[in-house]
Protein backbone atom coordinates (compact mmCIF):
# COMPACT_ATOMS: atom_id res chain seq x y z
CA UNK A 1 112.72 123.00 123.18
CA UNK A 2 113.67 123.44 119.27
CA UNK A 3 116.85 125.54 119.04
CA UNK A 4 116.08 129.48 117.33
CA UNK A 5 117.58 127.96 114.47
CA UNK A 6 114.38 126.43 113.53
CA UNK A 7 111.90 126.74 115.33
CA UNK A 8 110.64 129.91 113.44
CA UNK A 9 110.48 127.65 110.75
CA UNK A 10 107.94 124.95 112.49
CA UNK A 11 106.05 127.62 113.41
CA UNK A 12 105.18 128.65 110.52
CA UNK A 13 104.82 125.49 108.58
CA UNK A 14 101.43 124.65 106.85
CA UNK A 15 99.74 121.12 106.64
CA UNK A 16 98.05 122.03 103.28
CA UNK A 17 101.81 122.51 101.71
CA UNK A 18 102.35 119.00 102.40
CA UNK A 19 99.21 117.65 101.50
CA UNK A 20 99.80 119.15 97.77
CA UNK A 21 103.02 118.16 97.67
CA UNK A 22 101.09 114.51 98.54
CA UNK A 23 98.64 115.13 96.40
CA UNK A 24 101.11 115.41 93.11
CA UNK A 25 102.36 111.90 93.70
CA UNK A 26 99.12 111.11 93.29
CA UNK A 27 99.47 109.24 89.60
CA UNK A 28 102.24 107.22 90.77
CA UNK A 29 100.60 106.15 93.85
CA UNK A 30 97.75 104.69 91.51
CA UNK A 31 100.32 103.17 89.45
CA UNK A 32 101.62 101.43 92.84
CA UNK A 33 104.79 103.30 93.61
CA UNK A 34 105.15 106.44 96.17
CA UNK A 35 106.98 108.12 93.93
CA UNK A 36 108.44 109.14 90.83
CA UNK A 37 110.95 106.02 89.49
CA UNK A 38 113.79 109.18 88.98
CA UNK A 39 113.31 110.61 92.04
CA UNK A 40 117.03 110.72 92.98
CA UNK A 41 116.36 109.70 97.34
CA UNK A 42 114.36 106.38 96.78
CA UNK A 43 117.42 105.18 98.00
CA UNK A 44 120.31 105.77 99.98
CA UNK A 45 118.57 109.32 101.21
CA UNK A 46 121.10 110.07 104.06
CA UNK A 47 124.35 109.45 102.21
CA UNK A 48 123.06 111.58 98.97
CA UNK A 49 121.66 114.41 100.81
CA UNK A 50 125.41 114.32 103.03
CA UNK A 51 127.30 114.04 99.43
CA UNK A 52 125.05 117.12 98.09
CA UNK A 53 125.80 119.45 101.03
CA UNK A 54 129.02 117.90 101.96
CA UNK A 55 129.62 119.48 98.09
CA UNK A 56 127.82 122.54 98.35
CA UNK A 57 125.20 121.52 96.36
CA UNK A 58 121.52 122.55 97.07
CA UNK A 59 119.75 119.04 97.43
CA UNK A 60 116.93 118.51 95.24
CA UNK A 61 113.63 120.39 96.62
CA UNK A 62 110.94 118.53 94.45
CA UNK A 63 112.39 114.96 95.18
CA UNK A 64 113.01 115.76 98.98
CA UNK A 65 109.77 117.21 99.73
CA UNK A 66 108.15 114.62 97.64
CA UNK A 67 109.74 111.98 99.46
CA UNK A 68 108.96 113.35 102.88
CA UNK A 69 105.32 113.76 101.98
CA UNK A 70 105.09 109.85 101.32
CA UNK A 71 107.83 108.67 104.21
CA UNK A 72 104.55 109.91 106.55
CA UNK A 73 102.85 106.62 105.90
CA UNK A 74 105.82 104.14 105.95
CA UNK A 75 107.21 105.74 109.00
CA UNK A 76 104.00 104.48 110.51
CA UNK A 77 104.03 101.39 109.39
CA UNK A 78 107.47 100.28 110.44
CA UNK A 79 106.81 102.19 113.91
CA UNK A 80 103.78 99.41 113.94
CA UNK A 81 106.20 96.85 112.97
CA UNK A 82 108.39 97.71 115.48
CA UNK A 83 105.75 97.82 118.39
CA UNK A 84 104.78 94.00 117.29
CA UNK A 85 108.27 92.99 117.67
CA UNK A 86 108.40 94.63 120.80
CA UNK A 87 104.71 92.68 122.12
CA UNK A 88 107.02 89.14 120.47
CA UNK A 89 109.86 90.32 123.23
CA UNK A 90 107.58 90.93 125.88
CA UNK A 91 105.69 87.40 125.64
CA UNK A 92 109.16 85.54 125.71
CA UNK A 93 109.86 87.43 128.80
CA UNK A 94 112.47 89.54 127.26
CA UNK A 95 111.76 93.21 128.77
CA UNK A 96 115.14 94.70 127.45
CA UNK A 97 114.50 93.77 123.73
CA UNK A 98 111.06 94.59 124.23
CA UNK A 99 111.99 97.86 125.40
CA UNK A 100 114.29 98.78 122.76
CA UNK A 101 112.15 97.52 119.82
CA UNK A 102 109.47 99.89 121.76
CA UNK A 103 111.39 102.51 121.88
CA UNK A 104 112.16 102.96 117.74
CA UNK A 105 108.61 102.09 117.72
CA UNK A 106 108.19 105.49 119.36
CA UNK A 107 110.60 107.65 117.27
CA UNK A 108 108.80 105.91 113.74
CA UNK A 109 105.75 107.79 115.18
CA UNK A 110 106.99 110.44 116.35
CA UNK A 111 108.98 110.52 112.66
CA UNK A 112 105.58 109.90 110.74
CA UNK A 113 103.82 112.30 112.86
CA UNK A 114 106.35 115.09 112.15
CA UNK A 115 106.35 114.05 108.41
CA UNK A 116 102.41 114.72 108.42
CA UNK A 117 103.44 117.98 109.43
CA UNK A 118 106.35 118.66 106.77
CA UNK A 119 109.13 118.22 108.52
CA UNK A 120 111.52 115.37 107.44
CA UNK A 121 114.11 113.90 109.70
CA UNK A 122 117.72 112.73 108.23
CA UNK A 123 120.31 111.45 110.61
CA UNK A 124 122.05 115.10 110.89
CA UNK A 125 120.52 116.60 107.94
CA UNK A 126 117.06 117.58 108.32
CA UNK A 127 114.37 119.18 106.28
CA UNK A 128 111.06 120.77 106.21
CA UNK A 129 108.38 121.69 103.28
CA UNK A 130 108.32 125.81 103.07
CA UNK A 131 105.86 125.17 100.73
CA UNK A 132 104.13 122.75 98.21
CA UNK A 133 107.29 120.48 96.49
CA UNK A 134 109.99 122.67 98.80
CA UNK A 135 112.24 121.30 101.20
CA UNK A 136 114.12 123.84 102.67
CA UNK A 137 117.19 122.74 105.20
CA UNK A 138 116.49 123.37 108.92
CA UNK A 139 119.81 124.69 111.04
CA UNK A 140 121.55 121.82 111.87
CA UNK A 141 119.29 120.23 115.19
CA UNK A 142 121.77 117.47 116.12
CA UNK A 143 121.12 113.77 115.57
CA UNK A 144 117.76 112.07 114.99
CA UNK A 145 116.87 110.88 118.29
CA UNK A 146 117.47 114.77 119.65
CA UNK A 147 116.13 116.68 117.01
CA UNK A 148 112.76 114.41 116.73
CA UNK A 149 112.13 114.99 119.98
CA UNK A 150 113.14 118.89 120.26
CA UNK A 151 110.93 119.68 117.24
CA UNK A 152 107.66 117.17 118.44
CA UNK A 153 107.87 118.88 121.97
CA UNK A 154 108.34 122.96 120.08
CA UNK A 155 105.61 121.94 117.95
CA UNK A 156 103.36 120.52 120.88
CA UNK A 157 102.88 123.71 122.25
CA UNK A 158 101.77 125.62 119.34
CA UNK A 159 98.13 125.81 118.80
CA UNK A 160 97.62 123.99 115.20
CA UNK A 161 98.81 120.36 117.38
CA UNK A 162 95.83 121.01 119.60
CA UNK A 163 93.56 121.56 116.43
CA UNK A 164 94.80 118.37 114.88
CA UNK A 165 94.69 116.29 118.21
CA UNK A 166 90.87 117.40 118.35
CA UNK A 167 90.66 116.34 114.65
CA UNK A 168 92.08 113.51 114.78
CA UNK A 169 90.09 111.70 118.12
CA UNK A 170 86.91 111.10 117.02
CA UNK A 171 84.44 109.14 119.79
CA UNK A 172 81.46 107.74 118.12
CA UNK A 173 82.54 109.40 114.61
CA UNK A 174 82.51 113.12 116.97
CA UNK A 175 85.25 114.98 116.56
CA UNK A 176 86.92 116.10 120.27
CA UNK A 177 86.69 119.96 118.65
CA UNK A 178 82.99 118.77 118.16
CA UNK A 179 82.30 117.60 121.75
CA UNK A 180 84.03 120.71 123.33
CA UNK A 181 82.33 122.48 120.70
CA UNK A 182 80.21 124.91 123.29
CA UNK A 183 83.71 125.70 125.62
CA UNK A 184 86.11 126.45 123.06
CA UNK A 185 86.54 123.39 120.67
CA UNK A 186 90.29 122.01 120.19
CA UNK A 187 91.23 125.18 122.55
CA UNK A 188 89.62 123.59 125.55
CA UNK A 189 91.19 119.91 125.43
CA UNK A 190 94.49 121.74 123.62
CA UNK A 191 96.64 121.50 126.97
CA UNK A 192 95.58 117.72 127.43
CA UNK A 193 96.82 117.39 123.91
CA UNK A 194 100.10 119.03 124.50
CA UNK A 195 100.76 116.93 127.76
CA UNK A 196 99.61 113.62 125.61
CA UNK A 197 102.22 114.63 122.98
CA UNK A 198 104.96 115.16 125.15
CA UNK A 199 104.43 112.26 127.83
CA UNK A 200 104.03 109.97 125.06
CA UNK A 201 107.10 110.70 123.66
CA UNK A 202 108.96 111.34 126.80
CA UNK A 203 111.25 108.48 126.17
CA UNK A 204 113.16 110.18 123.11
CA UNK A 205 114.36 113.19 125.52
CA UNK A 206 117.71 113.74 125.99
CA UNK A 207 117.47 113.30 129.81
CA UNK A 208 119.68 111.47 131.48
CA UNK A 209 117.82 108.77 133.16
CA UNK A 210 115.53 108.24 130.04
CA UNK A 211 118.59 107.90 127.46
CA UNK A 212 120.24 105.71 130.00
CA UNK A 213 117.40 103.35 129.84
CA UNK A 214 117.40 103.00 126.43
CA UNK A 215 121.59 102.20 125.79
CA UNK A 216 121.21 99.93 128.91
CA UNK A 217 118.28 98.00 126.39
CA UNK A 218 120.06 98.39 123.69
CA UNK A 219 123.98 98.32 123.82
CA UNK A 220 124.95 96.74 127.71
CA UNK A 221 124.82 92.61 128.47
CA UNK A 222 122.00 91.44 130.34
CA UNK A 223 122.90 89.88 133.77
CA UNK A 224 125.59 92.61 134.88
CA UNK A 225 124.71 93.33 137.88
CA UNK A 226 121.17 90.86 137.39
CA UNK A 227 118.99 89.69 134.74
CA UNK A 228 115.92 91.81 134.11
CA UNK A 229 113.38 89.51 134.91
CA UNK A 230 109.40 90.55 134.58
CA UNK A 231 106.52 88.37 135.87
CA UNK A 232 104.55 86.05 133.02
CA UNK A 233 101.42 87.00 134.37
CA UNK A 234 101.38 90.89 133.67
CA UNK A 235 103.07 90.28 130.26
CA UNK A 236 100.22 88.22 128.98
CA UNK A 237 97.44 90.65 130.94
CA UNK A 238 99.09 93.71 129.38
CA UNK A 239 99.42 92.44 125.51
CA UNK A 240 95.76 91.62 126.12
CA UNK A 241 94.93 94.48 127.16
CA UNK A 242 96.93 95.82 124.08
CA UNK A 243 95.08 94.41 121.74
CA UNK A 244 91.92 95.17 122.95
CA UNK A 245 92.40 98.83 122.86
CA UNK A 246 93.68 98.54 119.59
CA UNK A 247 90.26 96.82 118.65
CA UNK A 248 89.18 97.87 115.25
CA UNK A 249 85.63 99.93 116.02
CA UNK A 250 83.96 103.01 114.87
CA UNK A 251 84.67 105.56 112.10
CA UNK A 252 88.45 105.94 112.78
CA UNK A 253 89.09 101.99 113.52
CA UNK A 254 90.44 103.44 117.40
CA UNK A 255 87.15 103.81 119.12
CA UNK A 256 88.57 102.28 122.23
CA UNK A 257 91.22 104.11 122.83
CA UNK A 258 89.56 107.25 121.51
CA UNK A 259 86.49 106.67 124.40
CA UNK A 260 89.52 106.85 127.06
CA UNK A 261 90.83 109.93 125.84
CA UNK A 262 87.41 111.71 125.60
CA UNK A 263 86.83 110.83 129.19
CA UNK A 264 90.18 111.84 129.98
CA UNK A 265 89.44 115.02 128.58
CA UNK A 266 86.24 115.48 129.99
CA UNK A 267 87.50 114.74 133.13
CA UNK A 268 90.37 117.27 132.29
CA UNK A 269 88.45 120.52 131.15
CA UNK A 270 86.06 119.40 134.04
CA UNK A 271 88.76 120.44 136.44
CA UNK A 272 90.43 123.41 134.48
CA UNK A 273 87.24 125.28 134.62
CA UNK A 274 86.30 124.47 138.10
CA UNK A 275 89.54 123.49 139.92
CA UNK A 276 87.84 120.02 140.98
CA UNK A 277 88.40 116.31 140.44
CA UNK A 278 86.34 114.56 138.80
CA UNK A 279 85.85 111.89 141.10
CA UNK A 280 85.57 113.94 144.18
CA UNK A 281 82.92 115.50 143.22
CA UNK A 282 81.07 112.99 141.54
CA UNK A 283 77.19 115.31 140.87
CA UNK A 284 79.32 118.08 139.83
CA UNK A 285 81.07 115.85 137.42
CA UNK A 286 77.89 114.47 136.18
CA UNK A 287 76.12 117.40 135.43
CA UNK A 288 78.74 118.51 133.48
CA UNK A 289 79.48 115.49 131.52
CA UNK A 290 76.17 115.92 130.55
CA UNK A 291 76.43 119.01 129.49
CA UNK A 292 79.29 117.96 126.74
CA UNK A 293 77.13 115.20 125.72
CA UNK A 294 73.82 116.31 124.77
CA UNK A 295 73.48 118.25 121.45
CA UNK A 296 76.01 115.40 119.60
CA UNK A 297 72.88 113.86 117.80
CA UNK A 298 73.14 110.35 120.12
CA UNK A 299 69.94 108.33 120.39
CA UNK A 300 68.92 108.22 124.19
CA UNK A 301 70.34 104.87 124.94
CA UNK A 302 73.95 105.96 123.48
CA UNK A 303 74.12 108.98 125.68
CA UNK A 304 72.95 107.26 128.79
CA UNK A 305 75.66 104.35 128.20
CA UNK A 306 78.58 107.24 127.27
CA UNK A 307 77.42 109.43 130.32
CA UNK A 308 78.07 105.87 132.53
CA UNK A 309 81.47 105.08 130.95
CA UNK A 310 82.54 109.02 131.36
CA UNK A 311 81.38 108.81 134.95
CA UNK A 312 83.33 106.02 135.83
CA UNK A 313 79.56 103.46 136.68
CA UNK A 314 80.70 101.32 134.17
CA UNK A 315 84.48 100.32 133.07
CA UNK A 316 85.73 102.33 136.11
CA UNK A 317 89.34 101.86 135.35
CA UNK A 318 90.91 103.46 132.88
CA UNK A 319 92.66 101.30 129.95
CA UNK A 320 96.15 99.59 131.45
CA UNK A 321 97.63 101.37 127.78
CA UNK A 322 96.62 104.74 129.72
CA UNK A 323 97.61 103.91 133.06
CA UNK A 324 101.36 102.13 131.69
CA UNK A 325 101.75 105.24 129.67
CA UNK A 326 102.32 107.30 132.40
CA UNK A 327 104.80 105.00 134.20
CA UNK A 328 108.95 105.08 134.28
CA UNK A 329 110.77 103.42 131.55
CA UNK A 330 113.45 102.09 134.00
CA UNK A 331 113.98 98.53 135.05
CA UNK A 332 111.07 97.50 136.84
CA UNK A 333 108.05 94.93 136.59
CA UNK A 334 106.41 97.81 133.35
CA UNK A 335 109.34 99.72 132.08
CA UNK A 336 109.24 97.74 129.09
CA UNK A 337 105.40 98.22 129.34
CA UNK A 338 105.67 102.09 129.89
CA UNK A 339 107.57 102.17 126.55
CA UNK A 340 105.16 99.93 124.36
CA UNK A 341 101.88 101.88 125.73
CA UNK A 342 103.52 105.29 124.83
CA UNK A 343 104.47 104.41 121.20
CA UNK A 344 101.10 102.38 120.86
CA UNK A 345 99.52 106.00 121.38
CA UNK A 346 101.63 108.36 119.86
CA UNK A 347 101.38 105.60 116.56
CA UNK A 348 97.43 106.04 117.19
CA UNK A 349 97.83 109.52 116.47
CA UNK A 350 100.78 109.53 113.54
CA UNK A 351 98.07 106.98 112.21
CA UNK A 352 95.26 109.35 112.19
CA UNK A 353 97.39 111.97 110.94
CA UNK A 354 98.36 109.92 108.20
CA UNK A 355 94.85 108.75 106.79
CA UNK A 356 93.73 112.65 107.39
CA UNK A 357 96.71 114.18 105.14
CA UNK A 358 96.21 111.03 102.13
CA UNK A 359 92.68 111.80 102.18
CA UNK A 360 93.11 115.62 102.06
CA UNK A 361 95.59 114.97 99.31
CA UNK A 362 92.42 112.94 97.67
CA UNK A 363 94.02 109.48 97.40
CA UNK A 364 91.51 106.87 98.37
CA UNK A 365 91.94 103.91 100.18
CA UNK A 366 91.74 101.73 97.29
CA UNK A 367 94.65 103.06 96.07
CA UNK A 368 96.81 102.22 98.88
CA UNK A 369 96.14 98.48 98.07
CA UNK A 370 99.61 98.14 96.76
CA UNK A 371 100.53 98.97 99.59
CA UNK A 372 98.33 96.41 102.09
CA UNK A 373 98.56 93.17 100.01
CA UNK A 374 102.15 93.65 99.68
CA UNK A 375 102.72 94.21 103.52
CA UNK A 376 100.67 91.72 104.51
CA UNK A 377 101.92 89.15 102.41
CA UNK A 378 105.79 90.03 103.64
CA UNK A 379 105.11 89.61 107.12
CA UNK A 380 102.53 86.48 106.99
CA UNK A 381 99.43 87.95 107.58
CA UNK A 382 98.03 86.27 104.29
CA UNK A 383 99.94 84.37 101.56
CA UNK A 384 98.22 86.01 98.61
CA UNK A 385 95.93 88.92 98.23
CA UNK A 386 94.60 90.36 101.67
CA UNK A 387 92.22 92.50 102.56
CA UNK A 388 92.01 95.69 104.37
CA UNK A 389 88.33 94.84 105.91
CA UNK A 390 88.95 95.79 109.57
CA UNK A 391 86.68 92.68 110.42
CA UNK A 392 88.81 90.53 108.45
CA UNK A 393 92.11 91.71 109.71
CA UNK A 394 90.46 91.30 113.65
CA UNK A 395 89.11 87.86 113.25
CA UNK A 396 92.73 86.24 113.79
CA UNK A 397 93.23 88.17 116.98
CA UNK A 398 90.25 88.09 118.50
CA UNK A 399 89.81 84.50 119.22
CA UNK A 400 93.34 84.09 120.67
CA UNK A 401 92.38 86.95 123.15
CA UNK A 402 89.83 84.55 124.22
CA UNK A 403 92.45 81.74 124.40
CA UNK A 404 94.32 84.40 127.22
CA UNK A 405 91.49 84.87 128.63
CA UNK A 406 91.26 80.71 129.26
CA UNK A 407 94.72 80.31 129.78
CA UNK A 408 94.62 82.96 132.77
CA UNK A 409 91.50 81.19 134.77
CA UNK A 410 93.07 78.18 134.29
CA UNK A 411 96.46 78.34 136.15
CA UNK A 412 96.49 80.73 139.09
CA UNK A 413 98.46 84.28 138.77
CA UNK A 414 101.86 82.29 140.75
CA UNK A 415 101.85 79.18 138.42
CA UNK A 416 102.17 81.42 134.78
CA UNK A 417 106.22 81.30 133.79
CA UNK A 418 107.16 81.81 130.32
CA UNK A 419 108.24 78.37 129.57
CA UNK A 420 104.07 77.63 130.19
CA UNK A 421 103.16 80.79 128.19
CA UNK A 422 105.46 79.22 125.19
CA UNK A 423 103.54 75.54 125.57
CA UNK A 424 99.86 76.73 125.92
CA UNK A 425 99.97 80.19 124.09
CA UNK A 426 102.61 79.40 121.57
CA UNK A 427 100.16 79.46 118.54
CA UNK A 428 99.33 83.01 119.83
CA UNK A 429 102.72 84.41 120.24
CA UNK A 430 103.88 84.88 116.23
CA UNK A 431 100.32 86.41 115.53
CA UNK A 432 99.72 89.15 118.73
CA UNK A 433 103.76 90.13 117.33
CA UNK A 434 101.90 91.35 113.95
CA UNK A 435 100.76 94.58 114.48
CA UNK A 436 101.32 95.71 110.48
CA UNK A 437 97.48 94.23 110.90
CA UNK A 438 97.09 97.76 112.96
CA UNK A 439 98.63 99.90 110.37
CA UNK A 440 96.65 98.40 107.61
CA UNK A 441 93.40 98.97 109.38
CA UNK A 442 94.63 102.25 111.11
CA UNK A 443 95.50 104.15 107.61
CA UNK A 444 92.61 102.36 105.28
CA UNK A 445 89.97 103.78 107.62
């Protein structure tokens, strides 16, 4: 939990402070820059704000809180940078790099999701907005890894996370508050919420086995004692099944992964109110699953398909994203998995967090183009001008999904090895890495 020393302050943090401070940047933004040309932390942020206080100097509030306000975005979008180059590691059968490119994939959205919030993370240093263009200094919290994930689990449990969570998920264009709407709105899926927010950041605690993990990945050779080796096979299934949950439908652009969580959820309260499982009581279940569904405004034929996806008749399993998330991120046949499926969800929500604060702040989408082209075009996603048409961005992945799916009916489970993967899936490889695509249609929705 966050130390006293700040976590009176979290507490009492309010979004709408940040989203003015956002919303004064708001002429630069539409003059393609995130902010002012004098602000004084466009660059080397970390080493100025440790000369101000190393001096006794009070470091600029405006600037800071200014810069915080528009670091929510680009947190995100390295975070989704990072998760691509974790996917690239993964299909070359490299589970440690994959796992420690996963892992700063994580902290970027746990960063960006904190930054939503007003609170701005700096190496030792950190910061949070007080109020609209203040940044007030928190009591020192320790280094980033430990303070990011002290202040996402404090602020987990209070209730305004649950509020946003419900927000934020929106099946069909329905907000979760919506669907719970009759049982409490965001109060009734708010201890899902909390559990989401601090299993899929589990791997930034400062316990010992999950730390370990991570400076194995990241600082130890490979091959002392053994090599980490991981099976072709699940690699390819599990980026495929990556990129299909990350499919670009419905209002928020993360309808699949959004129908998961409102089953979840349903299946959740189902049991909090009743003490039963879902599946073991499969009328019960139905009844009430019905019950959350009617009164949304769905035609007949949408409710009766939802009611057979929430009840498990159709797509029984849940989404291997879900069911990875939940795993160990220790060497194993899915640590590295565990570690990509966590960040892929907790960047699903820093995402949605993001396009909800810019468009509170009342910057449209088309002003973000800047942005979008100029990502794009630096990491090969177009050579020009782009666009941020989810159906554009989706017709380069979709079609090598299909290519998977050929690859995997035509050599049997035993025969895929990564030197095959490279010969008949090596067009595929460079492209599945380039999930900027993600944060481009994730924050233009």
């Amino acid at each position: 939990m966050a130390s006293r020393g700040y976590r009176n302050t979290i507490n009492r943090l309010a979004r709408r402070d940040t989203e003015s401070t956002l919303a004064g940047l708001r002429s630069f933004i539409n003059a393609s820059r995130w902010v002012a040309p004098t602000n004084r932390y466009v660059g080397n942020t970390v080493f100025k704000l440790q000369q101000e206080i190393d001096a006794g100097q009070v470091p600029h509030p405006k600037d800071l809180s200014q810069y915080i306000a528009a670091s929510s975005l680009l947190h995100c979008t390295d975070g989704w940078s990072y998760l691509g180059k974790a996917v690239l590691a993964l299909l070359r059968g490299d589970p440690h790099r994959a796992r420690h490119l996963a892992y700063y994939a994580e902290l970027r959205a746990a960063t960006s999701l904190l930054a939503t919030e007003g609170v701005g993370v700096f190496s030792t240093h950190h910061f949070a907005l007080t109020a609209p263009n203040v940044a007030t200094q928190l009591a020192s919290g320790g280094g980033t890894h430990r303070f990011t994930w002290d202040v996402l689990s404090h602020w987990s449990t209070l209730r305004k996370s649950g509020e946003l969570f419900a927000r934020l998920v929106k099946p069909l264009g329905i907000t979760l508050e919506q669907w719970f709407a009759g049982m409490g709105g965001s109060t009734a899926v708010a201890p899902q919420a909390r559990a989401w927010f601090q299993q899929w950041g589990m791997d930034l605690q400062s316990f010992p086995d999950d730390r370990d993990a991570r400076n194995i990945s990241s600082y130890q050779p490979d091959g002392l004692p053994d090599t980490w080796q991981i099976k072709a096979h699940d690699a390819v299934e599990f980026v495929k099944e990556l990129w299909t949950a990350l499919e670009p439908v419905g209002p928020t652009r993360f309808e699949a992964i959004d129908n998961q969580i409102l089953r979840a959820s349903i299946e959740g309260v189902f049991k909090g109110r009743g003490g039963h499982d879902a599946r073991a009581h499969p009328a019960l279940f139905e009844a009430f699953a019905k019950s959350v569904l009617t009164g949304q405004g769905l035609s007949a034929v949408a409710q009766t398909h939802l009611l057979d996806f929430i009840t498990r008749k159709i797509s029984p399993n849940d989404s291997l994203i879900l069911i990875r998330a939940q795993d160990s991120a220790q060497i194993s046949d899915h640590g590295a998995e565990a570690v990509i499926a966590r960040a892929a969800l907790l960047l699903r929500i820093a995402s949605g967090s993001t396009t909800d604060l810019f468009q509170a702040a009342g910057l449209k989408t088309t002003s973000l183009a800047f942005w979008s082209d100029s990502l794009g075009k630096a990491r090969g996603l177009w050579e020009t001008t782009g666009s941020t048409d989810a159906t554009d961005l989706w017709a380069d992945i979709d079609p090598l999904l299909k290519d998977i799916v050929v690859f995997q009916g035509a050599f049997p489970t035993a025969q895929q090895n990564f030197h095959l993967v490279g010969e008949k899936l090596g067009h595929a490889i460079i492209p599945l890495g380039g999930c900027e695509r993600v944060a481009i249609w994730g924050m233009t929705a």
